[in-house]
C-alpha atoms as a PDB file:
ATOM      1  CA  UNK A   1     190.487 117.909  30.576  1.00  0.00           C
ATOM      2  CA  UNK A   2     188.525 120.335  32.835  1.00  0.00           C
ATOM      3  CA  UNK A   3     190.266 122.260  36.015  1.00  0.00           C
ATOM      4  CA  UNK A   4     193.280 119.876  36.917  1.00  0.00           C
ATOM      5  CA  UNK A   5     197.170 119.055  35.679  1.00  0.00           C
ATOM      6  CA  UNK A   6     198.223 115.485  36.282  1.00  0.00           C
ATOM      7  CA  UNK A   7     201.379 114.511  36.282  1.00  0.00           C
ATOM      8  CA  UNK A   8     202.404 111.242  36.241  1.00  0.00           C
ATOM      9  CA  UNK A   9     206.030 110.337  37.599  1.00  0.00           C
ATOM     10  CA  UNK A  10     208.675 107.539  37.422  1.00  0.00           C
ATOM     11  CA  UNK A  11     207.332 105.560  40.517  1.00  0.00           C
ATOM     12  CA  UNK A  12     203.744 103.767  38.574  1.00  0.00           C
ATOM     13  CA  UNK A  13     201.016 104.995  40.281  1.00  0.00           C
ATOM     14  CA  UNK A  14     202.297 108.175  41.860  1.00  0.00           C
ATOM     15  CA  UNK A  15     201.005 111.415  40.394  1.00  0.00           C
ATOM     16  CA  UNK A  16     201.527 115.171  41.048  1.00  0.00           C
ATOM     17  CA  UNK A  17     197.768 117.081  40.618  1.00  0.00           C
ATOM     18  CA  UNK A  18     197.723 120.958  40.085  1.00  0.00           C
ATOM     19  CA  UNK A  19     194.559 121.974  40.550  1.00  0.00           C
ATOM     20  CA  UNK A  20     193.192 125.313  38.245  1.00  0.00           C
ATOM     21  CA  UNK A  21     193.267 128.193  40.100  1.00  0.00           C
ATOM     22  CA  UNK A  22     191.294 131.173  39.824  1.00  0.00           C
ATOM     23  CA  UNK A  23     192.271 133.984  40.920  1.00  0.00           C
ATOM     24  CA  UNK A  24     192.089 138.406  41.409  1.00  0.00           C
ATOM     25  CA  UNK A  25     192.712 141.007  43.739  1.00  0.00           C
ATOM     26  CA  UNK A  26     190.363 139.260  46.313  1.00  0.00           C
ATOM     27  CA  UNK A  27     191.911 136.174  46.505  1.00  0.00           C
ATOM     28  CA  UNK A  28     190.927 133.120  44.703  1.00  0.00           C
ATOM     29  CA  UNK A  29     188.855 130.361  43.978  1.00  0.00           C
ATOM     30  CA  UNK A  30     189.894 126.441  42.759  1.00  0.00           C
ATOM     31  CA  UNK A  31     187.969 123.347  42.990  1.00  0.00           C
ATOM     32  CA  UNK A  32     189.832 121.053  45.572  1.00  0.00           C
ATOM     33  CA  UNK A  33     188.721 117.712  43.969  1.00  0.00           C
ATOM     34  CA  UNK A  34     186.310 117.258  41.184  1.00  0.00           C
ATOM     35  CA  UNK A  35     185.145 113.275  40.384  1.00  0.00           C
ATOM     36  CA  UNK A  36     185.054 113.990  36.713  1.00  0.00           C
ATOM     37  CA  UNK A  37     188.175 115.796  36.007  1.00  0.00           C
ATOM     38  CA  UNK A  38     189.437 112.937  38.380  1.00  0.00           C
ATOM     39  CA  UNK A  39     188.371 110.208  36.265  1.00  0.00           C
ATOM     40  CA  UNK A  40     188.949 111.628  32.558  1.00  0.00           C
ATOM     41  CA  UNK A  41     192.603 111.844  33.981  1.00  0.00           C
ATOM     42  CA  UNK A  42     192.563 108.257  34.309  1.00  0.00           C
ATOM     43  CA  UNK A  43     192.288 108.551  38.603  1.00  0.00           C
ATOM     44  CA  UNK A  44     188.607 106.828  39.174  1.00  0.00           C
ATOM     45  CA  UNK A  45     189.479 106.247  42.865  1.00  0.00           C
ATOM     46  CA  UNK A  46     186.960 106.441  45.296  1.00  0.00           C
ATOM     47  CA  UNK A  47     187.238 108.275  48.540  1.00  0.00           C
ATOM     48  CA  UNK A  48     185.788 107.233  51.796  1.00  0.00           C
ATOM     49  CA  UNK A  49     186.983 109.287  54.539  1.00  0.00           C
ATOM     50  CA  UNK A  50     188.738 112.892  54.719  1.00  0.00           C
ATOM     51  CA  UNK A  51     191.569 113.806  57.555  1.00  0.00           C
ATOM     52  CA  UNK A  52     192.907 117.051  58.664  1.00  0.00           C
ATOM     53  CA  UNK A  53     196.197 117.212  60.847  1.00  0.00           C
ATOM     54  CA  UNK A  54     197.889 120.358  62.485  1.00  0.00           C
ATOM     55  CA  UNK A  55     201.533 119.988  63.232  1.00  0.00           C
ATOM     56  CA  UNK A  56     204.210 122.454  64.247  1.00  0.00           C
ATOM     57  CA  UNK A  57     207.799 122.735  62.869  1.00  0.00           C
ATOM     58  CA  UNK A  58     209.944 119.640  62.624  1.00  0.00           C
ATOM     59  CA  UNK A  59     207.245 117.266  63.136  1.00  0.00           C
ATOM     60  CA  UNK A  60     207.854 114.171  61.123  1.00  0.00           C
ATOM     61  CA  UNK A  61     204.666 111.783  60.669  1.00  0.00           C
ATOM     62  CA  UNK A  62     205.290 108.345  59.182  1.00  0.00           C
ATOM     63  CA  UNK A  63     205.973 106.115  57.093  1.00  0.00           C
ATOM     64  CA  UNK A  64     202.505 104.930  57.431  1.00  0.00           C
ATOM     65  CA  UNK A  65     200.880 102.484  56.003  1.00  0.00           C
ATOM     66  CA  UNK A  66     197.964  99.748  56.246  1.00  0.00           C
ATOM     67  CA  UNK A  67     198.488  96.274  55.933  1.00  0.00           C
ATOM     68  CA  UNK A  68     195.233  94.251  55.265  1.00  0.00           C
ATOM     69  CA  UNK A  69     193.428  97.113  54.496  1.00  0.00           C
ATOM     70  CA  UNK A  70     195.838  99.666  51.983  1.00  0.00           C
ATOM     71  CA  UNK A  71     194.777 103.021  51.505  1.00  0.00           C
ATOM     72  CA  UNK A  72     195.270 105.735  48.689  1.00  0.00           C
ATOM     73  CA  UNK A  73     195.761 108.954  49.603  1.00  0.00           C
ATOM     74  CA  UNK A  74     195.183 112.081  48.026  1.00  0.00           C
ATOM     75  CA  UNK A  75     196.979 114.915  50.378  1.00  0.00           C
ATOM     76  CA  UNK A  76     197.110 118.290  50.275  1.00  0.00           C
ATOM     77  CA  UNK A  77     198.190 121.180  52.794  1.00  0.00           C
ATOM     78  CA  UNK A  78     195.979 123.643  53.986  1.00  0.00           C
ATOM     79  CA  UNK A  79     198.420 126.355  55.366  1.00  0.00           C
ATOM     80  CA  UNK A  80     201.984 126.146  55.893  1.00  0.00           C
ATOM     81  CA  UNK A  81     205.118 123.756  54.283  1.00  0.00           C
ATOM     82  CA  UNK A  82     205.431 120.241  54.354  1.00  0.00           C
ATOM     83  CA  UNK A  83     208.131 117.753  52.550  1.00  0.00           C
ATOM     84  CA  UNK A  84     205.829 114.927  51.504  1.00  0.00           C
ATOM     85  CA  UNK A  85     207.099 111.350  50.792  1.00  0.00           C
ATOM     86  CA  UNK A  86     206.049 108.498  49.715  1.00  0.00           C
ATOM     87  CA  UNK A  87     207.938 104.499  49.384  1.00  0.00           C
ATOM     88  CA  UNK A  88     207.167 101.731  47.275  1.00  0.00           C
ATOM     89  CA  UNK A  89     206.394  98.753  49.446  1.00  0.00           C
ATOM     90  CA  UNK A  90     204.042  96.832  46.521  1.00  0.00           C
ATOM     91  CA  UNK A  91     205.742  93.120  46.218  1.00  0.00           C
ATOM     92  CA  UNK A  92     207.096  92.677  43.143  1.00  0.00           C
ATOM     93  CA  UNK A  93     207.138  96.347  41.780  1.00  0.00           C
ATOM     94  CA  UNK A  94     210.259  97.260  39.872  1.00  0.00           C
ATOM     95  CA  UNK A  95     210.744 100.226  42.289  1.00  0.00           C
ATOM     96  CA  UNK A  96     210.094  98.758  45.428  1.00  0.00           C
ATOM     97  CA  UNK A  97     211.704 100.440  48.619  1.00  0.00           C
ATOM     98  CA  UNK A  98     212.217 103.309  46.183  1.00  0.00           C
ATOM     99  CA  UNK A  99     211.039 106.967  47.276  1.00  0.00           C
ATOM    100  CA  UNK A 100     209.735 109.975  45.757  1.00  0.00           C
ATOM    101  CA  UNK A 101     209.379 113.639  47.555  1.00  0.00           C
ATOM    102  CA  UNK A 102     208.036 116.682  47.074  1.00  0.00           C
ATOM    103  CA  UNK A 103     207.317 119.841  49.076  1.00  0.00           C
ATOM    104  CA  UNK A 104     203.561 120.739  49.413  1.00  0.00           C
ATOM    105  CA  UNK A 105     202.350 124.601  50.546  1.00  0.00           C
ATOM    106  CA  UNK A 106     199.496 126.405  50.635  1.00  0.00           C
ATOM    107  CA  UNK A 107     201.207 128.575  48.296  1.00  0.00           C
ATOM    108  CA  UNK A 108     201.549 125.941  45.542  1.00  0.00           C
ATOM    109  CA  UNK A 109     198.181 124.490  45.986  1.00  0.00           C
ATOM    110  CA  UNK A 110     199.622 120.675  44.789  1.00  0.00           C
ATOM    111  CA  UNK A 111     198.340 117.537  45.542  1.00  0.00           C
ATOM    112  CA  UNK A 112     200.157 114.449  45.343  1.00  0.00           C
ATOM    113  CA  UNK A 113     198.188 111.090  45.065  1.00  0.00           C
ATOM    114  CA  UNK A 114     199.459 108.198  46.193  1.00  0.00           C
ATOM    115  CA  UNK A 115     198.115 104.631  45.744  1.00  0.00           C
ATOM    116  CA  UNK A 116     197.687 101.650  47.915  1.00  0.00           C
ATOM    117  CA  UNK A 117     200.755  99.747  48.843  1.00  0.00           C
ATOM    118  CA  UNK A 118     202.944 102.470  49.643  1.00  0.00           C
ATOM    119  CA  UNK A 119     204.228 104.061  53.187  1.00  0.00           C
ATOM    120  CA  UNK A 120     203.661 107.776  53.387  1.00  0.00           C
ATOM    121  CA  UNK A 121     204.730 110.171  55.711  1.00  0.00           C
ATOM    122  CA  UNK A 122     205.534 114.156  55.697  1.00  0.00           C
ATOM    123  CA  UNK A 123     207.982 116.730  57.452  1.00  0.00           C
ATOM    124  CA  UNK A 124     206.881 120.259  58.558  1.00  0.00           C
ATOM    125  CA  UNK A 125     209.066 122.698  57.007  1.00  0.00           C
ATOM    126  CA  UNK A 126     207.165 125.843  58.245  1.00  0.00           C
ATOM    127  CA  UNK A 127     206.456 126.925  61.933  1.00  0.00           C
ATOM    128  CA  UNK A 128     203.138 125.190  61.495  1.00  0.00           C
ATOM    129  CA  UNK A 129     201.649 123.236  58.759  1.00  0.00           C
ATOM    130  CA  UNK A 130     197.544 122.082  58.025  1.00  0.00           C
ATOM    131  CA  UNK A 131     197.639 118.939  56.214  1.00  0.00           C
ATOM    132  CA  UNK A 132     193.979 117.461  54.911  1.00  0.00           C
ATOM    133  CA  UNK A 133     194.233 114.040  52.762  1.00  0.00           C
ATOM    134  CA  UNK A 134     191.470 111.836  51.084  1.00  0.00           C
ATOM    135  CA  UNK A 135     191.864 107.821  51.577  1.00  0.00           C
ATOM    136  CA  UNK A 136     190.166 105.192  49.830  1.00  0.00           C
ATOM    137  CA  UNK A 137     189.542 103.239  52.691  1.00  0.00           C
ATOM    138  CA  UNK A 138     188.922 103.386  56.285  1.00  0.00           C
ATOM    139  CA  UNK A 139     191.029 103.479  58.959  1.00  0.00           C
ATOM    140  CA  UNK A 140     191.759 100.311  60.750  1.00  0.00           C
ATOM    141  CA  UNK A 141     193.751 100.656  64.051  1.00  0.00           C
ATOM    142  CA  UNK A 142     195.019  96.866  64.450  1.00  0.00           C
ATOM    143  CA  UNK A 143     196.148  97.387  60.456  1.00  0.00           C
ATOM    144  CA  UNK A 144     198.879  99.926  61.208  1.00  0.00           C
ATOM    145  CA  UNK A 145     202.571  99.356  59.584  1.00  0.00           C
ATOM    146  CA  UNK A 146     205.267 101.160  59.824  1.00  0.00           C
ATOM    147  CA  UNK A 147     208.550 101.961  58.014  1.00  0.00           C
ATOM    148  CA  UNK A 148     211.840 103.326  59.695  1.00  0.00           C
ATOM    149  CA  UNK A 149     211.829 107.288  58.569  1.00  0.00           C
ATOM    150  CA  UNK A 150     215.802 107.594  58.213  1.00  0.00           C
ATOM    151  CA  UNK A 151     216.106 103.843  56.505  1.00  0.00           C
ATOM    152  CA  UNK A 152     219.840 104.363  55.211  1.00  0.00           C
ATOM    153  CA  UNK A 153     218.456 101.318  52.694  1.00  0.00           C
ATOM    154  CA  UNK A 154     215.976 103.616  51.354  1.00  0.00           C
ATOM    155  CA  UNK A 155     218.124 106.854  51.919  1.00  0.00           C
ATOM    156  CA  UNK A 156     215.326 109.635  51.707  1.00  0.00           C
ATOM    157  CA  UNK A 157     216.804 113.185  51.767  1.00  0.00           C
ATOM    158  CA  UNK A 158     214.489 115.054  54.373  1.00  0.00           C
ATOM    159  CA  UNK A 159     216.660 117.802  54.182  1.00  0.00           C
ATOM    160  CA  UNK A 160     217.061 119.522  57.641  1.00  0.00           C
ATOM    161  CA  UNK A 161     216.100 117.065  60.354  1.00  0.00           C
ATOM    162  CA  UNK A 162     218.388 117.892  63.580  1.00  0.00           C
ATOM    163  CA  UNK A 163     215.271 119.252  65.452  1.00  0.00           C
ATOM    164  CA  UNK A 164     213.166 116.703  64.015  1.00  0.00           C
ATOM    165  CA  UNK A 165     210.486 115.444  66.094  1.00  0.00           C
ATOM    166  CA  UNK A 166     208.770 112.289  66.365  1.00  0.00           C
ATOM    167  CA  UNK A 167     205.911 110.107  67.909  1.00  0.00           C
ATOM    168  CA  UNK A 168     207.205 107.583  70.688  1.00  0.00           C
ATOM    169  CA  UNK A 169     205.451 104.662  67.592  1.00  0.00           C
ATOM    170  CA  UNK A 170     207.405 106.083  64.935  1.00  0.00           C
ATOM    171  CA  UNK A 171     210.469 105.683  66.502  1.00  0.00           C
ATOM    172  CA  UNK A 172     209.840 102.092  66.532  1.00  0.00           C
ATOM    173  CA  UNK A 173     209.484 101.122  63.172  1.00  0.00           C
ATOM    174  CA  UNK A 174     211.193  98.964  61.300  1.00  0.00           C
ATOM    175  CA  UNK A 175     213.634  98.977  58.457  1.00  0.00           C
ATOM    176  CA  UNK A 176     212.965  97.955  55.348  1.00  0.00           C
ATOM    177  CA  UNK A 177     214.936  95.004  55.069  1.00  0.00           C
ATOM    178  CA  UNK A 178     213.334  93.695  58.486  1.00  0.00           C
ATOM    179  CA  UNK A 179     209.932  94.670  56.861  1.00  0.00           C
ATOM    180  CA  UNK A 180     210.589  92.660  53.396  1.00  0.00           C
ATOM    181  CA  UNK A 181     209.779  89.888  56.025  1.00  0.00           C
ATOM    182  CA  UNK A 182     206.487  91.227  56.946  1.00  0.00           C
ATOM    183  CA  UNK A 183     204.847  91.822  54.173  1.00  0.00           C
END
């Protein structure tokens, strides 16, 4: 394999990337996504937008997801710390409404793909935080879901959240067991 580390974890479908990094005493150089390495990993999705989001400390954005239209996600952060999460919401997975989470920095450089049929969201652990993310299809505004960010069903450790702050919609969403409904 060329310039990347995959690494696959328990949830199916959920993978860790650690891109090669090259670097010296004027910085460094590493290829942010590369179709090839990409596919010989076994990840031939195909990107067709890019996003870029600035947030400040304590922000909390999600769960998101699409209904009618899912969307992978391959995120990243620019600058600053984020706690990035992700929950199982395909039907009949054997870890549905199961989370995973992992803390992504400009320092460490990880990715973290996530495929369709999951909610995704992120916390801003720094005083400000650059997140960029590839999806795999567009955005659709009448498609947007939502999942409840402190779902004591799901029972996601966020860490720190007593300043946490949150969009009037994401507020609103639902828990899981009222979503089971939805989907």
């Amino acid at each position: 394999m060329g310039q990347i580390q995959v690494t696959r974890l328990e949830i199916e479908g959920l993978c860790v990337i650690e891109p090669a990094v090259h670097g010296d005493e004027r910085g460094y150089f590493m290829e942010t996504y590369n179709q090839r390495d990409m596919h010989e990993a076994g990840l031939d999705m195909v990107f067709v937008q890019d996003n870029q989001s600035m947030s400040r400390k304590g922000v909390l954005r999600g769960l998101h997801y699409q209904k009618q239209h899912p969307q992978g996600k391959l995120v990243r952060v620019l600058s600053g710390v984020v706690f990035d999460v992700a929950v199982d919401l395909r039907r009949g997975s054997r870890t549905f409404g199961k989370w995973y989470g992992i803390e992504l920095s400009a320092e460490n450089k990880k990715q973290f793909y996530i495929p369709e049929g999951f909610a995704h969201g992120f916390l801003v652990r720094s005083e400000t935080a650059e997140f960029c993310y590839k999806v795999t299809d567009f955005y659709h505004p009448g498609d947007e879901g939502g999942l409840m960010w402190n779902d004591p069903d799901i029972g996601i450790d966020w860490g720190d959240v007593s300043n946490v702050i949150l969009s009037e919609k994401d507020r609103k969403h639902p828990g899981l067991r009222d979503l089971v409904a939805l989907l």
